[in-house]
Protein backbone atom coordinates (compact mmCIF):
# COMPACT_ATOMS: atom_id res chain seq x y z
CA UNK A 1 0.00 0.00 0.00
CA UNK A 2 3.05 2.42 1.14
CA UNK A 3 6.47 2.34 2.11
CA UNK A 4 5.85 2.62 5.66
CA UNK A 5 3.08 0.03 5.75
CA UNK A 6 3.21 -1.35 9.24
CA UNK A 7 1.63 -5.21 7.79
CA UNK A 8 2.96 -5.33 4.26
CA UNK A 9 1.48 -8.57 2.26
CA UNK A 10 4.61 -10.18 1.71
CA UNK A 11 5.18 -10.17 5.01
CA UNK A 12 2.10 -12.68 5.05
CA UNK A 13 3.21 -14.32 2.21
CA UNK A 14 7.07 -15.13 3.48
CA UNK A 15 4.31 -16.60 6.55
CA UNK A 16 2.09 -18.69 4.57
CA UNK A 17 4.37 -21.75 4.70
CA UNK A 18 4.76 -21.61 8.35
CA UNK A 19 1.83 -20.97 9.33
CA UNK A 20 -0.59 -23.40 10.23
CA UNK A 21 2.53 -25.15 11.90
CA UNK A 22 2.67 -21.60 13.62
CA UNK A 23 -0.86 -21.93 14.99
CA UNK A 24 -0.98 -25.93 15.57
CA UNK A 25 2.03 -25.65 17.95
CA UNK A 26 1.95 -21.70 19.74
CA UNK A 27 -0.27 -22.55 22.57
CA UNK A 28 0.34 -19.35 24.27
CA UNK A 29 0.29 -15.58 22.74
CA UNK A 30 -1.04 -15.00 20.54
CA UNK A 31 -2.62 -18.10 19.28
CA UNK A 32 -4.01 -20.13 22.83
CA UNK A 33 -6.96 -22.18 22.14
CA UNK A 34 -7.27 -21.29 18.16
CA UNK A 35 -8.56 -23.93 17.14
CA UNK A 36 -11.05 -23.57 20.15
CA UNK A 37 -11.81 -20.28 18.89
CA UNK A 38 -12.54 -20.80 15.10
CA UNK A 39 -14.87 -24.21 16.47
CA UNK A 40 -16.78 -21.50 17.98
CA UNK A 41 -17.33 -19.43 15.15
CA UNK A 42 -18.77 -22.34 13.36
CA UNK A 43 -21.21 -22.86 16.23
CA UNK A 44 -22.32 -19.73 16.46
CA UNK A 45 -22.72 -19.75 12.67
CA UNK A 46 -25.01 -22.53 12.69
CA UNK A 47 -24.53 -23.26 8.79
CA UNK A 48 -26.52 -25.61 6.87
CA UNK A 49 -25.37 -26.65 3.37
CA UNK A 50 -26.04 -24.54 0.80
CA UNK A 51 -25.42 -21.20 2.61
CA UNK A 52 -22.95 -18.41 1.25
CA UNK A 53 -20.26 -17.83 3.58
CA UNK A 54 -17.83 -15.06 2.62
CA UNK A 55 -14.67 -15.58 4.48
CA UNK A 56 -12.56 -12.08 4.82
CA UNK A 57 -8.54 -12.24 5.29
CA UNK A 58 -8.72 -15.98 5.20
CA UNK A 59 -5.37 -16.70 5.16
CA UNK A 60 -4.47 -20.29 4.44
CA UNK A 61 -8.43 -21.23 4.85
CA UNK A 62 -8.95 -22.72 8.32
CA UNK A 63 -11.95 -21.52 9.27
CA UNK A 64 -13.54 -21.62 5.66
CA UNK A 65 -12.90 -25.52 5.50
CA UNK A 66 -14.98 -25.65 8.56
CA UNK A 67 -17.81 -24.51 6.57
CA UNK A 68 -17.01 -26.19 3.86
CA UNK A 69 -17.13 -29.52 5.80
CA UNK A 70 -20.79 -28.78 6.59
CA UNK A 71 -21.84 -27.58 2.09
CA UNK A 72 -21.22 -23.89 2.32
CA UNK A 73 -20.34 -22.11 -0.94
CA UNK A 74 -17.54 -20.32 0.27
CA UNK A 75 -16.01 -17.04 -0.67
CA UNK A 76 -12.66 -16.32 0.21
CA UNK A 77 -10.21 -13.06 0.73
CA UNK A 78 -6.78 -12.20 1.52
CA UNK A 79 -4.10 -9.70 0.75
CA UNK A 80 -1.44 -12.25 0.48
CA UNK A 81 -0.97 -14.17 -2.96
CA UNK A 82 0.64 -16.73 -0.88
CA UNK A 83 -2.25 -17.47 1.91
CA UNK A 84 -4.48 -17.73 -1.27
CA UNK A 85 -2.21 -20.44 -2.89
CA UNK A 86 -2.46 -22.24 0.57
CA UNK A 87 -5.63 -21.76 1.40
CA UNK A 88 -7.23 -22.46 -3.02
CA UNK A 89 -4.79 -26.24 -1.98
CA UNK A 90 -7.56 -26.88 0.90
CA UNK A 91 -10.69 -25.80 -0.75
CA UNK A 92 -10.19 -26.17 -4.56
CA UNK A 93 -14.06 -25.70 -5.30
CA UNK A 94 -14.06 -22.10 -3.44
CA UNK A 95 -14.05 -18.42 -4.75
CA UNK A 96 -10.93 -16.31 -4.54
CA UNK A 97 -10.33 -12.45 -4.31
CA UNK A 98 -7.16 -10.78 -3.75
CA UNK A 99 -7.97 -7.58 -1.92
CA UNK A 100 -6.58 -5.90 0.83
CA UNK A 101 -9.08 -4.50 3.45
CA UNK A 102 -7.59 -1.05 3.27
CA UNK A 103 -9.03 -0.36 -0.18
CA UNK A 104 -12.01 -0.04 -1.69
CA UNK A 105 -14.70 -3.33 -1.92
CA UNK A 106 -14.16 -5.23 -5.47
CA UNK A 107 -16.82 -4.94 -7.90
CA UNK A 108 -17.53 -8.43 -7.01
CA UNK A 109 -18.85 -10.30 -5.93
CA UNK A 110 -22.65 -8.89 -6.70
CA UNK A 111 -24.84 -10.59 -4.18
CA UNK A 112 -25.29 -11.21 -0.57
CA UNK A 113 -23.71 -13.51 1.91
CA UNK A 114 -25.73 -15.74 4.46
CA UNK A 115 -22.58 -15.35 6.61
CA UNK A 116 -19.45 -13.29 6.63
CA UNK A 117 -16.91 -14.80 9.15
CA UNK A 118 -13.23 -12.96 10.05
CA UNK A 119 -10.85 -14.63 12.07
CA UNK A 120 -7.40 -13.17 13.35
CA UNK A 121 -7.58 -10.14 10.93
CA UNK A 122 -9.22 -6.93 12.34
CA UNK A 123 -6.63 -6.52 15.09
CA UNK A 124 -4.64 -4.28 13.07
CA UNK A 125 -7.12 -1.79 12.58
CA UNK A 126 -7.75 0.97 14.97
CA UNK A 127 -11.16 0.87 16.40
CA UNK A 128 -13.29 3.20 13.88
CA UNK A 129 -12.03 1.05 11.16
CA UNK A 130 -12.75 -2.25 12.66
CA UNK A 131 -16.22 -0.37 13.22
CA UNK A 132 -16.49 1.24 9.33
CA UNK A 133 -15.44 -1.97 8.01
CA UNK A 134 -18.25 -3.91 10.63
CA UNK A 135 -21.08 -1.64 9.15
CA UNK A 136 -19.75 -1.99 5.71
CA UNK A 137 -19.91 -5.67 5.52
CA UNK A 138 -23.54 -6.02 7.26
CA UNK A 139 -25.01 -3.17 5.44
CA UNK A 140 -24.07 -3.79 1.47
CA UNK A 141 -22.62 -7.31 2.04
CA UNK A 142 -24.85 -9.37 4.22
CA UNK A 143 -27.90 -11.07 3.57
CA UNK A 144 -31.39 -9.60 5.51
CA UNK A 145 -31.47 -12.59 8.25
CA UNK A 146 -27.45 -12.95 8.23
CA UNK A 147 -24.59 -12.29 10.52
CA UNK A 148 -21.00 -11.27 10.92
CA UNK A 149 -18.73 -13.49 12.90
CA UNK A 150 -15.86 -11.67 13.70
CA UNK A 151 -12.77 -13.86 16.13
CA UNK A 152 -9.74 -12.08 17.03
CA UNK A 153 -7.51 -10.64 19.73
CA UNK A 154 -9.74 -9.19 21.96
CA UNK A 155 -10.29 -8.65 25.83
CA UNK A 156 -12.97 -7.94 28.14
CA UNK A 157 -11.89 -4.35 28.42
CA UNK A 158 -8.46 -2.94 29.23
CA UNK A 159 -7.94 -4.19 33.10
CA UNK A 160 -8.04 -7.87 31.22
CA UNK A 161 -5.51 -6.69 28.31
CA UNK A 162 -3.26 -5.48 31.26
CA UNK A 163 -3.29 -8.46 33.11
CA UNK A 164 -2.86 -10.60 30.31
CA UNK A 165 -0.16 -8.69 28.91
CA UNK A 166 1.89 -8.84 32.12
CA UNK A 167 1.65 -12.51 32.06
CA UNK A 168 2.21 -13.09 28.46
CA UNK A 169 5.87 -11.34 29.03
CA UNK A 170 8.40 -11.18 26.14
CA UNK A 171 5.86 -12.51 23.96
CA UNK A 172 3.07 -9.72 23.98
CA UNK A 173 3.12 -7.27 21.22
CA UNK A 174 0.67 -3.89 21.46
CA UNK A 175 -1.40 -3.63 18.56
CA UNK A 176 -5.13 -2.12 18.33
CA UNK A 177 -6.73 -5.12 20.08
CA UNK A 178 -10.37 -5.54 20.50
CA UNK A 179 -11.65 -4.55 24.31
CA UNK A 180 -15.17 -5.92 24.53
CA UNK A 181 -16.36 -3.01 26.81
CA UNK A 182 -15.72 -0.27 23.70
CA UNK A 183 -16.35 -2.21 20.94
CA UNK A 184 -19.77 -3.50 22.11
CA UNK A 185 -20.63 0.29 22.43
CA UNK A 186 -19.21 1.37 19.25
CA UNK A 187 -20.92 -1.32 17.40
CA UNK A 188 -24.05 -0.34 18.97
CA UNK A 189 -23.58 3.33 18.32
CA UNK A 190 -23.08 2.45 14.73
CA UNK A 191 -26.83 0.57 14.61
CA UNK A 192 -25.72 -2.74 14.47
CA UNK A 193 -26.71 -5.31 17.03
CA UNK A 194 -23.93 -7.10 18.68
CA UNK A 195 -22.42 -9.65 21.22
CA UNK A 196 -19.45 -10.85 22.76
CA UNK A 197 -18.13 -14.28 23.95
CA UNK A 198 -14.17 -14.56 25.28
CA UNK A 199 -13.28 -17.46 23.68
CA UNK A 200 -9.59 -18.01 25.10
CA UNK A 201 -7.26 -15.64 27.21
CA UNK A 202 -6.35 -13.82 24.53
CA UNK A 203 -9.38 -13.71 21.78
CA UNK A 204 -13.27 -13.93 21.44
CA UNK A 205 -16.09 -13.48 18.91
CA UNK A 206 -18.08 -10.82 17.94
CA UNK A 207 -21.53 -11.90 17.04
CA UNK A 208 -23.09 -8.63 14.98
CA UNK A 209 -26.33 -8.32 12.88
CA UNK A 210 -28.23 -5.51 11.66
């Protein structure tokens, strides 16, 4: 995007290889109970074959397979050529966009999504962009009865982030993590309905609707 882009894509794509070795094996910071954590997406999802499930930054396609396990037509988006290539291995009979959540929404696709589920992505974002991009997707993007699943580094408010940073030592690193408390709020401000379950010690799942 710019030479001082703090989360350049080839970053993500020197990571692609590594990377579900990366979040098989880290079970502390920032990747305890991940696999816990995308299960619960699915739950909440509730999806039933034949629903449209746009998956945004899904890196090398973890939690689409999920969906795809249970005859979702699945969408799929990332900034990094390299998760794509990973994650178009896994789920050969998906859709594929390259587009980086900074920029503008591609032309397509032109319809609606049952459910639009993030995992691990929004954490870079400050909170009125995690907020703008929130409405965005459940206003032009999601279908009338759908909802946003969004997992990712989050806390209960920033007491919680303290304490967990303290214990997480030489591993923590400060980025623009969800705290439920604010986020809730915003959400709500914004007109969007919304919920919150911590999922591990370090992430949860934003539930959101219109």
């Amino acid at each position: 995007m710019h030479s001082n882009d703090p989360f350049p894509p080839n970053e993500f794509d020197g990571w692609a290889n590594a990377y579900d070795h990366d979040v098989a094996t880290q079970s502390t910071f920032p990747f305890d109970g991940y696999e816990r954590v995308l299960e619960t997406v699915l739950k909440l999802a509730a999806p039933a074959p034949g629903m449209c499930v746009l998956d945004v930054g899904t890196g090398t396609g973890n939690l689409a397979v999920r969906f795809a396990a249970h005859g979702c037509e699945l969408w799929c988006t990332d900034f990094s050529k390299a998760m794509l290539a990973k994650a178009h291995g896994k789920l050969p009979q998906a859709h594929f966009l390259l587009h980086d959540l900074r920029a503008d929404w591609p032309a397509e696709p032109r319809r609606r999504f049952d459910r639009i589920v993030s995992a691990y992505v929004f954490h870079h974002f400050e909170l009125e962009k995690k907020i703008d991009l929130c409405r965005e997707l459940v206003t032009r993007h999601l279908a009338p009865d759908g909802r946003l699943l969004v997992a990712d580094l989050s806390f209960s408010n920033a007491e919680a982030m303290k304490t967990f940073a303290e214990s997480a030592g030489e591993l923590w690193e400060q980025e623009p993590y969800w705290l439920a408390d604010e986020s809730i709020a915003a959400l709500r401000r914004a007109g969007l309905k919304a919920e919150y379950v911590q999922s591990s010690s370090c992430a949860g799942i934003y539930n959101i609707s219109a």
